[in-house]
Protein backbone atom coordinates (compact mmCIF):
# COMPACT_ATOMS: atom_id res chain seq x y z
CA UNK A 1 -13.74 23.71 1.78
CA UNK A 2 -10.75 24.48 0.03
CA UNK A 3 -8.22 21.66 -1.63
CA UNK A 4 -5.71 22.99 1.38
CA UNK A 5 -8.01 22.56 4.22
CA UNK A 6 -8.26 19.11 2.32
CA UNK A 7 -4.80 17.66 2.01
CA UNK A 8 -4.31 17.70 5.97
CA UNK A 9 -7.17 15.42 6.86
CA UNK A 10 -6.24 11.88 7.15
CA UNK A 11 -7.49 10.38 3.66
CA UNK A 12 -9.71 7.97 5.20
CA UNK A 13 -11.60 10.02 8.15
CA UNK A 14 -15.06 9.68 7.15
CA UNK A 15 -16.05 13.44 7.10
CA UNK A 16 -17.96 14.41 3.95
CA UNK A 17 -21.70 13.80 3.40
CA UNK A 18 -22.99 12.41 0.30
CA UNK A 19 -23.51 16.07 -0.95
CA UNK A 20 -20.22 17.70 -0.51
CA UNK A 21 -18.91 14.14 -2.10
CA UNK A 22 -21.09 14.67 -4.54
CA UNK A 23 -19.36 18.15 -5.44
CA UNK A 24 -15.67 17.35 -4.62
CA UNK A 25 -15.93 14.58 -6.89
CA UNK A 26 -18.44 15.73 -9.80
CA UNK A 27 -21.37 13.44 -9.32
CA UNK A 28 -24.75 13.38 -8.71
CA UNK A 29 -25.21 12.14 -5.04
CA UNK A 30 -27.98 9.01 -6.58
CA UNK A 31 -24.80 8.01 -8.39
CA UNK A 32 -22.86 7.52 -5.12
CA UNK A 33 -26.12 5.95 -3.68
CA UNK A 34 -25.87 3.71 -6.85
CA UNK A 35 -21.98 2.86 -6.20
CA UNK A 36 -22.61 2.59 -2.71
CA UNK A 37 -25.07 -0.23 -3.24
CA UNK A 38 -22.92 -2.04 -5.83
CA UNK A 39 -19.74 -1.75 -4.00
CA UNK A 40 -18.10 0.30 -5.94
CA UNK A 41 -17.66 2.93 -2.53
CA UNK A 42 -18.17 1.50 0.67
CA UNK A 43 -18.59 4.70 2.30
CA UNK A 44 -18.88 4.80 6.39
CA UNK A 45 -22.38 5.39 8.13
CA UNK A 46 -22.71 8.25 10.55
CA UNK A 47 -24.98 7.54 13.80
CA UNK A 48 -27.93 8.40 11.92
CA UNK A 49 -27.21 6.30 9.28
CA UNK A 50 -26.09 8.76 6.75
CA UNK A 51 -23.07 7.91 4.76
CA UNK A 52 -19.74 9.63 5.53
CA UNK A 53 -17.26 9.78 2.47
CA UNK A 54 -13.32 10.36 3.34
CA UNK A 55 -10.83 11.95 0.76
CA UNK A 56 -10.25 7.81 -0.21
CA UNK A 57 -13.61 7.61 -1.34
CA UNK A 58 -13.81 10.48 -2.89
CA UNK A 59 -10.36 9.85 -5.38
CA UNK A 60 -11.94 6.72 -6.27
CA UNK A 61 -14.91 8.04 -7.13
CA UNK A 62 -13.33 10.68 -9.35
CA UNK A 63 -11.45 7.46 -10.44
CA UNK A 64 -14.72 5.53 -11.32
CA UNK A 65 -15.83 8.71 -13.17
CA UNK A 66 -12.78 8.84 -15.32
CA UNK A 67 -12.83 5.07 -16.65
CA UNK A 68 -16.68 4.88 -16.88
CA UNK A 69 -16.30 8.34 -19.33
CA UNK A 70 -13.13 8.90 -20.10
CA UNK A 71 -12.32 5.68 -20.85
CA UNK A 72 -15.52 4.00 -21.42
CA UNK A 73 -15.69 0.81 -19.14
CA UNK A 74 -18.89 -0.45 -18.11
CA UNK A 75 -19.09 -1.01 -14.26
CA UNK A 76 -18.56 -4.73 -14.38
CA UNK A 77 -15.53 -3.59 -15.51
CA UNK A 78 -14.90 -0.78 -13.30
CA UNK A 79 -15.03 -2.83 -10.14
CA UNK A 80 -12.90 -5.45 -11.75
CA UNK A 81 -10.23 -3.13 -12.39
CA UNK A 82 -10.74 -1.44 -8.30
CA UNK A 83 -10.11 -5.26 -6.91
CA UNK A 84 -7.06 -5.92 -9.09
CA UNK A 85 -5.55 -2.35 -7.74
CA UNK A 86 -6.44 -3.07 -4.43
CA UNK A 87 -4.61 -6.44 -5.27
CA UNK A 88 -1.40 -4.60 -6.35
CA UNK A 89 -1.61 -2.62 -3.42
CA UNK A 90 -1.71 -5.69 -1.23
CA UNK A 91 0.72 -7.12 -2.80
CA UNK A 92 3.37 -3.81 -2.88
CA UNK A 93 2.78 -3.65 1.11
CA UNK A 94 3.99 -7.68 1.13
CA UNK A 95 6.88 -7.01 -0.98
CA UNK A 96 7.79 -4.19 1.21
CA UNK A 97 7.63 -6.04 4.06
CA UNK A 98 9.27 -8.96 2.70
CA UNK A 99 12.37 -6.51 1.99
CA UNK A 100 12.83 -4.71 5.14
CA UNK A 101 12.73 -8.88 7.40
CA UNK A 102 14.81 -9.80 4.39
CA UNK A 103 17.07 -7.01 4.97
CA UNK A 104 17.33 -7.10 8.72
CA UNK A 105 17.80 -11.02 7.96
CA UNK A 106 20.76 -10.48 6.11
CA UNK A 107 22.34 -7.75 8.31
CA UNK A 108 22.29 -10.25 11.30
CA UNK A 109 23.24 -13.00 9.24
CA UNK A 110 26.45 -10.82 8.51
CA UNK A 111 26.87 -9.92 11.83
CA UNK A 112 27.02 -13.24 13.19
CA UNK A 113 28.92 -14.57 10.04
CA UNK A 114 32.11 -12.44 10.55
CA UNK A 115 32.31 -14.45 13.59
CA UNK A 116 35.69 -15.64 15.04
CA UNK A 117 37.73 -18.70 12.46
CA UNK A 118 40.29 -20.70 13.94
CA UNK A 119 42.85 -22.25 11.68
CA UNK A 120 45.84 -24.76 11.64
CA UNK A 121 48.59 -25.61 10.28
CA UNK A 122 50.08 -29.14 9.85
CA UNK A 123 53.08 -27.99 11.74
CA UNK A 124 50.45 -26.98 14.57
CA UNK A 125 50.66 -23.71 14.22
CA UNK A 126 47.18 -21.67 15.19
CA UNK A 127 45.49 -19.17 13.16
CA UNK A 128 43.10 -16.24 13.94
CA UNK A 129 41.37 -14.91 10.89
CA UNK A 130 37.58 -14.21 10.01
CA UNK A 131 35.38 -16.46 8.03
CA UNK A 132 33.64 -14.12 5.00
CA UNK A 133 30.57 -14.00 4.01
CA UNK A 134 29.30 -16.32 1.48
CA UNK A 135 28.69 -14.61 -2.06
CA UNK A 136 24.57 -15.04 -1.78
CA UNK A 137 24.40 -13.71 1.77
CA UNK A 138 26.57 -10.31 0.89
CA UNK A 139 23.98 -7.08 0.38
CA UNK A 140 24.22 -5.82 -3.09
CA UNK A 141 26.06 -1.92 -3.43
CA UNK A 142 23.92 0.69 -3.45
């Protein structure tokens, strides 16, 4: 299958047996057994039971190859190091999130803010103006 046919299928449809993994991602398919059963890849199970690997599985397998000989970490340390990216990634998805309800926040905030401000004088005299937006509720220029 070529790396074109590839980067079109949705990165986690389960479509690879364990020996074209094994190929795309330079491993021996007992290894991916192995990782399977530690946890390392949680690969899905076809009908018959046979594991299914999608192009997710397969970059962090090429991932687990690269630490474990590239860099040298032990497993223990492998799968410590997959749970604190899948942390991060957790976490980015929150924060982004978190921005966009913040931002949308803010815009109605503003919208309701520039709302209608009656003044008046001591003479009696009745002003029209608009009340502005306080200084920690005003989106920063970008």
């Amino acid at each position: 299958m070529s790396t074109q046919a590839v980067q079109i299928i949705d990165k986690d449809a389960p479509i690879f047996t364990i020996s074209v993994a094994a190929s795309l991602s330079g491993m021996h398919p007992q290894t991916l057994r192995t990782y399977d059963r530690l946890g390392l890849v949680q690969p899905r199970r076809a009908r018959g039971g046979g594991r299914r690997y999608s192009r997710r599985d397969i970059a962090r397998l090429r991932l687990i190859q690269s630490l474990s000989q590239d860099e040298g970490i032990n497993l223990n340390g492998i799968s410590r190091i997959l749970d604190l990216e899948q942390t991060i990634e957790l976490l980015q998805d929150q924060v982004e999130l978190l921005s966009r309800q913040l931002s949308e926040a803010r815009m109605a905030l503003r919208a309701s803010a520039q709302g209608r401000v009656f003044t008046a004088e001591a003479s009696g005299a009745v002003h029209l103006g608009r009340r502005p937006l306080p200084r920690r509720l005003q989106l920063p220029m970008r």
